[in-house]
PDB file of N, CA and C in Angstrom:
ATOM      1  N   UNK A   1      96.024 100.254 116.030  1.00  0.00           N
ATOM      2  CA  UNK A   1      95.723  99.048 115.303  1.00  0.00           C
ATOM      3  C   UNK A   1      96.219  97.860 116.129  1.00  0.00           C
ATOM      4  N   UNK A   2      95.128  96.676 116.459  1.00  0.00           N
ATOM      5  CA  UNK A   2      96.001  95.604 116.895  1.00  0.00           C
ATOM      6  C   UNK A   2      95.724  94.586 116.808  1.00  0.00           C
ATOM      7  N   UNK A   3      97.169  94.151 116.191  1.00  0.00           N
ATOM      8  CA  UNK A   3      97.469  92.897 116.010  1.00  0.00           C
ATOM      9  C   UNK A   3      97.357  91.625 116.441  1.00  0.00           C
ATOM     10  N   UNK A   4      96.931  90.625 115.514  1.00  0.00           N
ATOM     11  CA  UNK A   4      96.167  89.426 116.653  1.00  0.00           C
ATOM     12  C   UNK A   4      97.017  88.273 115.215  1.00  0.00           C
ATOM     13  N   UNK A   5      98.015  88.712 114.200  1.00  0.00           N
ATOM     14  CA  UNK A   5      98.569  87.982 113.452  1.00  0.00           C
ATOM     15  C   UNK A   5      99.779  87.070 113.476  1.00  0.00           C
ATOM     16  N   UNK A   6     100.454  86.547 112.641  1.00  0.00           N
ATOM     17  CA  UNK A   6     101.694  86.234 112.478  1.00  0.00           C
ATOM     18  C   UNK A   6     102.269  86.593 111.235  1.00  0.00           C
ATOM     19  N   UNK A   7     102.116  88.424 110.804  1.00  0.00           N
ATOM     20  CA  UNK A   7     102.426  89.418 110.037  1.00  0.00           C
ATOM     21  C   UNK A   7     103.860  88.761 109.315  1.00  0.00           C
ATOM     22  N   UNK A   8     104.808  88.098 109.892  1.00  0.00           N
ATOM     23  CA  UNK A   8     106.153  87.374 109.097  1.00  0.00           C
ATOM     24  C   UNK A   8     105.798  86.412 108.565  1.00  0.00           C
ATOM     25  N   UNK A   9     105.099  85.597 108.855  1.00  0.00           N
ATOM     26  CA  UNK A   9     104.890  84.158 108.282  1.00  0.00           C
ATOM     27  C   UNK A   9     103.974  84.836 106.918  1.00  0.00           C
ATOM     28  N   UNK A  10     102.655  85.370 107.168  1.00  0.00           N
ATOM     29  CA  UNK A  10     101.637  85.596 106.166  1.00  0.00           C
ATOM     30  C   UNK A  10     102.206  86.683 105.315  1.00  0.00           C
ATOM     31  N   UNK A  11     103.729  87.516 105.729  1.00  0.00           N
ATOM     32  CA  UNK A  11     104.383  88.370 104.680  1.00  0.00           C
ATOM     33  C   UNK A  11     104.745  87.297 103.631  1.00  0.00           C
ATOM     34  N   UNK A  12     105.173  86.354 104.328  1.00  0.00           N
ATOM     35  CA  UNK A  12     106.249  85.640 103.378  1.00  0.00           C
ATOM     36  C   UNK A  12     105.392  84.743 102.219  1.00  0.00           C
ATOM     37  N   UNK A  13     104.151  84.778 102.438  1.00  0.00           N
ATOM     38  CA  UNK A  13     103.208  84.308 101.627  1.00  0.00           C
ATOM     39  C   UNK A  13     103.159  85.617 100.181  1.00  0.00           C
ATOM     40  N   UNK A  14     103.463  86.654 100.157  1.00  0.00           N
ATOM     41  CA  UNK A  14     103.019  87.260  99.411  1.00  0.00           C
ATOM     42  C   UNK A  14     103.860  88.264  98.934  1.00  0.00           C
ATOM     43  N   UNK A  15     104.680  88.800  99.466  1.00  0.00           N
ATOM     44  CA  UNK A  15     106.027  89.528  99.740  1.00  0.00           C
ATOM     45  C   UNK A  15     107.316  89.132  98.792  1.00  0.00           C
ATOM     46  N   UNK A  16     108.019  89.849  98.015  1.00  0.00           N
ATOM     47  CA  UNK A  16     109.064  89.051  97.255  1.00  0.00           C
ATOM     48  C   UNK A  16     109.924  89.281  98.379  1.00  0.00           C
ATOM     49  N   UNK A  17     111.573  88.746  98.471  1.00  0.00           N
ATOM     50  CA  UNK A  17     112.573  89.073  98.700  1.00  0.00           C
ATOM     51  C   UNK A  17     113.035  90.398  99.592  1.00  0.00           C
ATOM     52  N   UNK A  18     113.200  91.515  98.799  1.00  0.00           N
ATOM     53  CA  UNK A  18     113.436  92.666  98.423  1.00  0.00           C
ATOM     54  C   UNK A  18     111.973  93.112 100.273  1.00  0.00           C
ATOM     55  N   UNK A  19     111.130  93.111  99.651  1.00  0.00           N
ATOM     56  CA  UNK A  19     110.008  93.484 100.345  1.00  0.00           C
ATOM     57  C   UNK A  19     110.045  92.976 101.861  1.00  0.00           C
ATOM     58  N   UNK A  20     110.459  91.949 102.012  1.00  0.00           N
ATOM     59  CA  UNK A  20     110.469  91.324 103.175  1.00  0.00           C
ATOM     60  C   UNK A  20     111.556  91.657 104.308  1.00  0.00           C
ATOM     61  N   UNK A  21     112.866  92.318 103.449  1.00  0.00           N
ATOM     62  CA  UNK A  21     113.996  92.658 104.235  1.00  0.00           C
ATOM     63  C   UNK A  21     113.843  93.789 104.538  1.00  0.00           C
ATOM     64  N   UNK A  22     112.606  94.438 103.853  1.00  0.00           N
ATOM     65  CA  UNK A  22     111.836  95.793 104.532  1.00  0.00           C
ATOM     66  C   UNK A  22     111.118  96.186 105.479  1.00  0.00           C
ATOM     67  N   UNK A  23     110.662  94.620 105.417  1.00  0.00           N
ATOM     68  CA  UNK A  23     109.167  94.066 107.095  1.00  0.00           C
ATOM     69  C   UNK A  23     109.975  95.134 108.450  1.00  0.00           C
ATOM     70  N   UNK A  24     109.245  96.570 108.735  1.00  0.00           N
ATOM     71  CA  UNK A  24     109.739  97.123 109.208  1.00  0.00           C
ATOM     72  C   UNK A  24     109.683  95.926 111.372  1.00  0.00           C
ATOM     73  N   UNK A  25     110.022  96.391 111.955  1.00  0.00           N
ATOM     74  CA  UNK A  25     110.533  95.258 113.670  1.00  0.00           C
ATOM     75  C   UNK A  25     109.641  95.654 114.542  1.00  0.00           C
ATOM     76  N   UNK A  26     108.974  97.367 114.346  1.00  0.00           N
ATOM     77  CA  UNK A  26     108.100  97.326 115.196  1.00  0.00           C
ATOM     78  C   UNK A  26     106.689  97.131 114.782  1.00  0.00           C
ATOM     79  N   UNK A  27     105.745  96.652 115.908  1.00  0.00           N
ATOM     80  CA  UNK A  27     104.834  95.498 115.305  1.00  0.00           C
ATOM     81  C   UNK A  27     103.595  96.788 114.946  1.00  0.00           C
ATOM     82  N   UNK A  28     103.673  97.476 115.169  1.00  0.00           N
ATOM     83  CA  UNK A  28     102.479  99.208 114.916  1.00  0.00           C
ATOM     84  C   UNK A  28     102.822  98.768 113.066  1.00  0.00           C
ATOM     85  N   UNK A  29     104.216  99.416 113.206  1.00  0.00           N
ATOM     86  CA  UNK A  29     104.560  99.447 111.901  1.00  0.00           C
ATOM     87  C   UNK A  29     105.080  98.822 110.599  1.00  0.00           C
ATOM     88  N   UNK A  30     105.270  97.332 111.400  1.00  0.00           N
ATOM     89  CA  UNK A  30     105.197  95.991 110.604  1.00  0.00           C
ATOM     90  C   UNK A  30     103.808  96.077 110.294  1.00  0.00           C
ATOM     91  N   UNK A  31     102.398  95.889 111.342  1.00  0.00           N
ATOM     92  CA  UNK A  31     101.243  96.291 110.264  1.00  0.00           C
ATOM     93  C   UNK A  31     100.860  96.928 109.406  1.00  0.00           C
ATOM     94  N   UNK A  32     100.871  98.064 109.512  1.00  0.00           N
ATOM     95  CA  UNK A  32     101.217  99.096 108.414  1.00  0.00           C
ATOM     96  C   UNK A  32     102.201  99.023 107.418  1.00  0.00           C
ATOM     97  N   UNK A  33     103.409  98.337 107.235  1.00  0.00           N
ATOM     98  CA  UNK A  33     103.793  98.348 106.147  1.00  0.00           C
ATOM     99  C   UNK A  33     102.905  97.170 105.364  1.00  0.00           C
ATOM    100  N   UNK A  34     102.967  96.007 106.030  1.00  0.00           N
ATOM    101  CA  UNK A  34     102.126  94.738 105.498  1.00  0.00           C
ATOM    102  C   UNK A  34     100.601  94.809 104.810  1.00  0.00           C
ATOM    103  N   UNK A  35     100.021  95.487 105.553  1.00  0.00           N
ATOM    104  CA  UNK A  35      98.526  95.700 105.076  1.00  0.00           C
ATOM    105  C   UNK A  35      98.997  96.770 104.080  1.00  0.00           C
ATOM    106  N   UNK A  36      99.520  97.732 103.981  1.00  0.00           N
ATOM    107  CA  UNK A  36      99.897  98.660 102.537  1.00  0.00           C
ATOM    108  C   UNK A  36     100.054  97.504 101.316  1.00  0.00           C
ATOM    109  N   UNK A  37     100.962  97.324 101.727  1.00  0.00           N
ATOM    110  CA  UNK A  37     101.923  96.267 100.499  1.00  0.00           C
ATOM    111  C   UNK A  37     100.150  95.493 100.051  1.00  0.00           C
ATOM    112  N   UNK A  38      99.694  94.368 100.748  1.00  0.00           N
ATOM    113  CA  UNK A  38      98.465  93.495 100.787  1.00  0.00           C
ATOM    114  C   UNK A  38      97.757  93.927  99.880  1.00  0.00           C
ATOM    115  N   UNK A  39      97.099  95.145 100.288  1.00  0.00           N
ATOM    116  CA  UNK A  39      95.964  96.333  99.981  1.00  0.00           C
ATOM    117  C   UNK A  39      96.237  96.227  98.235  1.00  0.00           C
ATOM    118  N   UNK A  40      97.775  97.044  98.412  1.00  0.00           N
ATOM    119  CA  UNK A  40      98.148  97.238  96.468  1.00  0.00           C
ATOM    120  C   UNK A  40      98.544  96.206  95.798  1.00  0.00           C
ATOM    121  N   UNK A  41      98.787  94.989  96.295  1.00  0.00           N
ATOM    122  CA  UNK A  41      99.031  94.071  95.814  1.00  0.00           C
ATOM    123  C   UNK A  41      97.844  92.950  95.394  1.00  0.00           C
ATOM    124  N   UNK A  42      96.990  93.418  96.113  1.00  0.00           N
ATOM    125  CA  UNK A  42      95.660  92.592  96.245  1.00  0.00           C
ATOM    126  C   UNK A  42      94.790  93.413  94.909  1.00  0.00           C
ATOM    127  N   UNK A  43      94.711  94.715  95.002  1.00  0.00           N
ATOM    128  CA  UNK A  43      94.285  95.438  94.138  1.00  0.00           C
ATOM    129  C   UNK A  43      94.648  95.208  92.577  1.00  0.00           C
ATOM    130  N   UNK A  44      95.698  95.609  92.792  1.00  0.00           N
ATOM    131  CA  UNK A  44      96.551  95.426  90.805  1.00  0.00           C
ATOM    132  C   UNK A  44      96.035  93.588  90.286  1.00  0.00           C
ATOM    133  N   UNK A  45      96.159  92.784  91.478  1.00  0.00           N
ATOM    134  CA  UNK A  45      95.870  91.142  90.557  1.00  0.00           C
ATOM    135  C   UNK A  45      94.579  91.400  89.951  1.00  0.00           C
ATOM    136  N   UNK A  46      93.473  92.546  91.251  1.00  0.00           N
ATOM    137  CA  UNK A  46      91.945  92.490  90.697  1.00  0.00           C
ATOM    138  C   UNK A  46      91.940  92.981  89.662  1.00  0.00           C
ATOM    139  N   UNK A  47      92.848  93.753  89.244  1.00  0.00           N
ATOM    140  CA  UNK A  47      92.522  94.600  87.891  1.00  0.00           C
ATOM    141  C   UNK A  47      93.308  93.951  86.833  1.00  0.00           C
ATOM    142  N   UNK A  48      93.761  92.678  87.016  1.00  0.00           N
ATOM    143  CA  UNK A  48      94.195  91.880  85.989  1.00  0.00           C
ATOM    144  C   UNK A  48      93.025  91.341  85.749  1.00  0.00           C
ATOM    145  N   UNK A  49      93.192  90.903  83.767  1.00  0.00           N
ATOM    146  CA  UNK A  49      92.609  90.466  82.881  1.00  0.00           C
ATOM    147  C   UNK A  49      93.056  88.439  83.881  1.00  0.00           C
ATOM    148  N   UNK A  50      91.316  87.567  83.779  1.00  0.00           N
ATOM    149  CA  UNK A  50      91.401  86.323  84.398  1.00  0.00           C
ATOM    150  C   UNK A  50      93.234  85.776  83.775  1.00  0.00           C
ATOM    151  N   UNK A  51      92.657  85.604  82.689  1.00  0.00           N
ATOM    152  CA  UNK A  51      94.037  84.274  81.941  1.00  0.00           C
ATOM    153  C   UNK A  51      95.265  85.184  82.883  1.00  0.00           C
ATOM    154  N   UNK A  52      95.212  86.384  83.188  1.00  0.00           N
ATOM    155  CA  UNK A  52      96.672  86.860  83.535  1.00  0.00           C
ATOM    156  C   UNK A  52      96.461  86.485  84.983  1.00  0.00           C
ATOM    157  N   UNK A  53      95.552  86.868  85.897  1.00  0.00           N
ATOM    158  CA  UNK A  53      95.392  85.953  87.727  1.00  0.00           C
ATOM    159  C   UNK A  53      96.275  84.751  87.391  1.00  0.00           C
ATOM    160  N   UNK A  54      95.329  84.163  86.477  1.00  0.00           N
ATOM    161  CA  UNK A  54      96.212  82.536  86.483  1.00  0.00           C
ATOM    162  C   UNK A  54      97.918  82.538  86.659  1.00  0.00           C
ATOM    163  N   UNK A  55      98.375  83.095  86.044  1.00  0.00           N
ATOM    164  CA  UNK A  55      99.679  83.282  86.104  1.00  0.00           C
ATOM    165  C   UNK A  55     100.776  84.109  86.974  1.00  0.00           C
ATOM    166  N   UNK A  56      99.231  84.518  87.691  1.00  0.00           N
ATOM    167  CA  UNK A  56     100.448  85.850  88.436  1.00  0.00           C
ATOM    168  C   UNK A  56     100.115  85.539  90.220  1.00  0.00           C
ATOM    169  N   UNK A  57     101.285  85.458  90.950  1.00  0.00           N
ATOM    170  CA  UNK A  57     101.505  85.207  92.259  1.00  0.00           C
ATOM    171  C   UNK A  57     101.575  86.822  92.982  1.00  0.00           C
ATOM    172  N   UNK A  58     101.203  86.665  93.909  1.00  0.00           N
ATOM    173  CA  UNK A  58     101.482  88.137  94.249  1.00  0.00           C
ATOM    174  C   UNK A  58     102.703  88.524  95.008  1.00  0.00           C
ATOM    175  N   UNK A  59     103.754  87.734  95.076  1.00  0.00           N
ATOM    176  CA  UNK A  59     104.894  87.565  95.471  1.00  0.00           C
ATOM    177  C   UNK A  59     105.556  88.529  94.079  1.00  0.00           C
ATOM    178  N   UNK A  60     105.075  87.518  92.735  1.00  0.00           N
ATOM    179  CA  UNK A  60     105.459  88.488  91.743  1.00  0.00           C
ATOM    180  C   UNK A  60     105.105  90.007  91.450  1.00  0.00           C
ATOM    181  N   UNK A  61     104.238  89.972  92.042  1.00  0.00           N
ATOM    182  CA  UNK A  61     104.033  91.855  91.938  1.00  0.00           C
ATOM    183  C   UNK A  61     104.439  92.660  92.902  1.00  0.00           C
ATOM    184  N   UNK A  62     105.044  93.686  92.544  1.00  0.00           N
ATOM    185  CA  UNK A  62     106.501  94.370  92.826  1.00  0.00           C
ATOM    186  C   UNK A  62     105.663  95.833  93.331  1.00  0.00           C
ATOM    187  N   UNK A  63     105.492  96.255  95.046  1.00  0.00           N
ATOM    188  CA  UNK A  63     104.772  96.947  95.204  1.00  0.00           C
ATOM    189  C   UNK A  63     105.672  98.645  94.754  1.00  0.00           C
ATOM    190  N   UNK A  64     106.997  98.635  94.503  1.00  0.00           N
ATOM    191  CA  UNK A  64     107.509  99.829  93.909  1.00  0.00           C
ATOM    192  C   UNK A  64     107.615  99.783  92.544  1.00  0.00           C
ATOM    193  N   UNK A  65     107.581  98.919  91.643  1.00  0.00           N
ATOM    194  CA  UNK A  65     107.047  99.121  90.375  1.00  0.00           C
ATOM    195  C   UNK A  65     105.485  99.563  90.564  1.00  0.00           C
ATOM    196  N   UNK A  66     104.905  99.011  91.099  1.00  0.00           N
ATOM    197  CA  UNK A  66     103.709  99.865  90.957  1.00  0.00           C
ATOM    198  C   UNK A  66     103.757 101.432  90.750  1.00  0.00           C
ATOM    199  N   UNK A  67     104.352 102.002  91.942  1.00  0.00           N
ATOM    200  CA  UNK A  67     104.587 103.041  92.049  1.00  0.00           C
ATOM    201  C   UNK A  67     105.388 103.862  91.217  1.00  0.00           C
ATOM    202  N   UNK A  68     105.887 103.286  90.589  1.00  0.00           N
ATOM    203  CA  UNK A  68     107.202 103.473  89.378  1.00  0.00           C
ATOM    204  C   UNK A  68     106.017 104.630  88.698  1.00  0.00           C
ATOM    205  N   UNK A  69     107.094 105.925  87.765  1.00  0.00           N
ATOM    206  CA  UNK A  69     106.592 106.546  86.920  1.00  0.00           C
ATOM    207  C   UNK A  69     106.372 106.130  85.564  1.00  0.00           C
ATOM    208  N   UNK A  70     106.939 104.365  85.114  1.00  0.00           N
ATOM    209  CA  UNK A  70     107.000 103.770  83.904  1.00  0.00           C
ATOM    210  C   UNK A  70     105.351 102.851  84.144  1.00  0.00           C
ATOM    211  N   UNK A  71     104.862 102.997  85.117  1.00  0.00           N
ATOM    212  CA  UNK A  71     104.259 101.814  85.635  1.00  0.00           C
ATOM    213  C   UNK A  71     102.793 102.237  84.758  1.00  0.00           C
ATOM    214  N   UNK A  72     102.002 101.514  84.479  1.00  0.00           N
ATOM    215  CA  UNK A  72     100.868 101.779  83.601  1.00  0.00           C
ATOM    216  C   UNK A  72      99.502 102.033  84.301  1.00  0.00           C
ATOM    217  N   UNK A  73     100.023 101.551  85.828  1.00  0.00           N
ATOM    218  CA  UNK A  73      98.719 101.971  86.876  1.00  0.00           C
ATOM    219  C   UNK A  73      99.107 103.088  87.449  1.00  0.00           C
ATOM    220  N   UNK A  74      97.925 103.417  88.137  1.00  0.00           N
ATOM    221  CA  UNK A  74      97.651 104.657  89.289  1.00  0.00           C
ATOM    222  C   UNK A  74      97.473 104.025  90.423  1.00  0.00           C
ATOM    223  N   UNK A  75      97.974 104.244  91.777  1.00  0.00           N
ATOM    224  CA  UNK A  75      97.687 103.827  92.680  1.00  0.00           C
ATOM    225  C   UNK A  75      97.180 104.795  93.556  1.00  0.00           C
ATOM    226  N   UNK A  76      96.108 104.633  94.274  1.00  0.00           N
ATOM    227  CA  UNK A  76      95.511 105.344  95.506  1.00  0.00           C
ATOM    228  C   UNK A  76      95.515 105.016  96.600  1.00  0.00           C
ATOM    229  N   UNK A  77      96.232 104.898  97.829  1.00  0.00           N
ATOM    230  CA  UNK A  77      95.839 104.717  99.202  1.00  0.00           C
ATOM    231  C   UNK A  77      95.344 105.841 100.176  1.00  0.00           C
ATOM    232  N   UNK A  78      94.548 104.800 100.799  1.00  0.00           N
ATOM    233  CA  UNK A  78      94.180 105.610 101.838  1.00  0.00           C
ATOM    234  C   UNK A  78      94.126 104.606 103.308  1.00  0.00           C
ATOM    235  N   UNK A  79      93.768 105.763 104.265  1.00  0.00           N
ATOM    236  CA  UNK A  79      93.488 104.842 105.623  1.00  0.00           C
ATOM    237  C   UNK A  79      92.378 105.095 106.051  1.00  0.00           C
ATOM    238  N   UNK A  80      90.929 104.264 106.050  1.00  0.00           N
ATOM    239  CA  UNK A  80      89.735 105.061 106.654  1.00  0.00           C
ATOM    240  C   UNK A  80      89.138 104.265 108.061  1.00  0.00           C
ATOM    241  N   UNK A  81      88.980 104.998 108.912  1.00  0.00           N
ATOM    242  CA  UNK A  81      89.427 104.330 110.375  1.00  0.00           C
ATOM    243  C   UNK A  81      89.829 103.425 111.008  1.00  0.00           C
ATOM    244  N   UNK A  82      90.221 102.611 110.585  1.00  0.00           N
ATOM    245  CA  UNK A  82      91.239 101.654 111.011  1.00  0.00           C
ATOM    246  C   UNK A  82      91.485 100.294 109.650  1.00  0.00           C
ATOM    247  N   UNK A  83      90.871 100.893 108.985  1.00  0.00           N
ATOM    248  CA  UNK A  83      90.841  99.628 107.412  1.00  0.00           C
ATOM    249  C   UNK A  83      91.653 100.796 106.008  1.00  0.00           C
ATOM    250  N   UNK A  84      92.775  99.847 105.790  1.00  0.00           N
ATOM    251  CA  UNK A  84      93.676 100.329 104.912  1.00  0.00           C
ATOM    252  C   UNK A  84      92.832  99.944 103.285  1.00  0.00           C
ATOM    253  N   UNK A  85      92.777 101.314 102.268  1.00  0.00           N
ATOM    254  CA  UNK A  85      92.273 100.649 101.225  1.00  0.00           C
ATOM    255  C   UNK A  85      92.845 101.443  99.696  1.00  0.00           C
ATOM    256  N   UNK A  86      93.317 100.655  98.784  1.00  0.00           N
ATOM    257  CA  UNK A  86      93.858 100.614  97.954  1.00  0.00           C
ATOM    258  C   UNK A  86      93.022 100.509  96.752  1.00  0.00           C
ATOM    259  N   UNK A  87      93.089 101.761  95.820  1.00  0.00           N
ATOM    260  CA  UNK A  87      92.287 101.827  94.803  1.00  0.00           C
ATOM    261  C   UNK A  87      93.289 101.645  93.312  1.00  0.00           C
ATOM    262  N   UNK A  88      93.059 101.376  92.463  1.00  0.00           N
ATOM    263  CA  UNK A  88      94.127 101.045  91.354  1.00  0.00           C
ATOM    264  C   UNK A  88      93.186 101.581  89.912  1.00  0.00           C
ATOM    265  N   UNK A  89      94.075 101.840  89.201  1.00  0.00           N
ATOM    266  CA  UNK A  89      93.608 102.653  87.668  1.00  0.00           C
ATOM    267  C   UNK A  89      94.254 102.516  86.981  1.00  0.00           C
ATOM    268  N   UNK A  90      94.282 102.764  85.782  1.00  0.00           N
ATOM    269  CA  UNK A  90      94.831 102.573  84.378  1.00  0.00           C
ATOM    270  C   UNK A  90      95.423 103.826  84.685  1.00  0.00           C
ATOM    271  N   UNK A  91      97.113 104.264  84.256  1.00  0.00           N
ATOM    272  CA  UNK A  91      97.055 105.693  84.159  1.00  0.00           C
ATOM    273  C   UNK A  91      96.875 106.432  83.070  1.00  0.00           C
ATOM    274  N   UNK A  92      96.004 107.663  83.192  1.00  0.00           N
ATOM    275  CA  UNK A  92      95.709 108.419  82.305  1.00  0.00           C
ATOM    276  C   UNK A  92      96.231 109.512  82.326  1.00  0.00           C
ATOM    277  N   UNK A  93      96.483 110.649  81.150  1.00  0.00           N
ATOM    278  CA  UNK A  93      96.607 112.020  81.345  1.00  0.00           C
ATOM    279  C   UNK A  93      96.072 112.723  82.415  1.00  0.00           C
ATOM    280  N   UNK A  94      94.821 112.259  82.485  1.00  0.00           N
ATOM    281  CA  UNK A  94      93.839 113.045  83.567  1.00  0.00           C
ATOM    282  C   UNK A  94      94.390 112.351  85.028  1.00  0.00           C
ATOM    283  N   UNK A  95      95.020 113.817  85.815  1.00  0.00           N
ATOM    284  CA  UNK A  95      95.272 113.432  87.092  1.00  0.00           C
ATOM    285  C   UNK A  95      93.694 112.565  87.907  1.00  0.00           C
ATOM    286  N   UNK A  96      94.275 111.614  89.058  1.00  0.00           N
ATOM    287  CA  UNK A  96      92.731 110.934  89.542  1.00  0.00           C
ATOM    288  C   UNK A  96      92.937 111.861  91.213  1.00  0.00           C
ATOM    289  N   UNK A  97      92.451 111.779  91.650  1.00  0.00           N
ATOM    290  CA  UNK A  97      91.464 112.251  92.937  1.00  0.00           C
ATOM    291  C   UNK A  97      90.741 111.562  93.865  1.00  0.00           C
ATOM    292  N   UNK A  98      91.103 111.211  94.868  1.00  0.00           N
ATOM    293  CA  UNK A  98      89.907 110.954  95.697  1.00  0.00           C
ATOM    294  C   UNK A  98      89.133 111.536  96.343  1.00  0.00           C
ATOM    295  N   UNK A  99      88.200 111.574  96.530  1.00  0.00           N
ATOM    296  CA  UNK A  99      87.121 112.391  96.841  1.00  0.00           C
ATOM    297  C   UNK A  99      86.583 111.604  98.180  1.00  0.00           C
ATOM    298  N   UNK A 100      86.680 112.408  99.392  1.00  0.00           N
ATOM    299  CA  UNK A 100      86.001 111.579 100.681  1.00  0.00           C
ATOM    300  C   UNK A 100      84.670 112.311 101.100  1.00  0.00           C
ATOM    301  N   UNK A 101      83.393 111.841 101.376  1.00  0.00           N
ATOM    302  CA  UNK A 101      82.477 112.329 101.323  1.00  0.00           C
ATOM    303  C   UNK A 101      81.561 111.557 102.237  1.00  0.00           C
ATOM    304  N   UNK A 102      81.523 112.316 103.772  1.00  0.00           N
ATOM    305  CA  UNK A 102      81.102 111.189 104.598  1.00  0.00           C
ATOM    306  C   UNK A 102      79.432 111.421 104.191  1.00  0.00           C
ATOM    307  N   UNK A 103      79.122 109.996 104.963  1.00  0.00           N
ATOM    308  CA  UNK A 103      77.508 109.983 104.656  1.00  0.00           C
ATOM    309  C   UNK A 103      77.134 109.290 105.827  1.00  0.00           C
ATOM    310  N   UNK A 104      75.936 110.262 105.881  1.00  0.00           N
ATOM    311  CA  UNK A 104      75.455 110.101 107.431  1.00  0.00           C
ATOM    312  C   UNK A 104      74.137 108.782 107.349  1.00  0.00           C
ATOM    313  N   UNK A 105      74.275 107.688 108.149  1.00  0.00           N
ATOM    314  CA  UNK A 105      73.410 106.644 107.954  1.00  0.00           C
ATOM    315  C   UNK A 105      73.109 106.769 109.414  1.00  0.00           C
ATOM    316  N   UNK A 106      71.667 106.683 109.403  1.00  0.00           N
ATOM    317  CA  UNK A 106      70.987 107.107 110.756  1.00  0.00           C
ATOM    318  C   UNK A 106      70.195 105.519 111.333  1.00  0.00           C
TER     319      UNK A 106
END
């Protein structure tokens, strides 16, 4: 993956506190943590109800509460060749799945 950013500055746009003293030093894996965090953080606002966007910064959303077992979403990542992508759900009883299923476009 390479980097053509300023991954600290544009963390600090979106990143609480906590998250930022995590911004791992090497720059492979400063991307990779950053675009993770982005991905699920970008995801959960989409699956907010509008009036709640209005109110919510994504600084405020807490990418290990997500992950939390109290947490009311499902989170899915994946990596599909070089684009990180983050799927989000309501959680249900019913375990979710991703299903990869290439398709051949000729």
């Amino acid at each position: 993956m390479k980097v053509r950013r300023d991954l600290q500055k544009l963390a600090e746009l979106f990143m609480n506190e906590n998250e930022l003293r995590q911004l791992p030093k090497g720059e492979i894996q400063r991307a990779d943590y950053f675009y993770k965090l982005w991905c699920a953080k970008e995801a959960l606002y989409k699956a907010l109800p509008l009036h709640e966007q209005a109110q919510t910064s994504l600084s405020s959303i807490s990418y290990q509460a997500i992950l939390g077992n109290s947490s009311p979403w499902h989170l899915i990542e994946n990596v599909i060749d070089d684009y990180r992508v983050a799927i989000l759900s309501e959680r249900t009883d019913c375990p979710t799945k991703l299903i990869e299923s290439p398709v051949e476009l000729d």
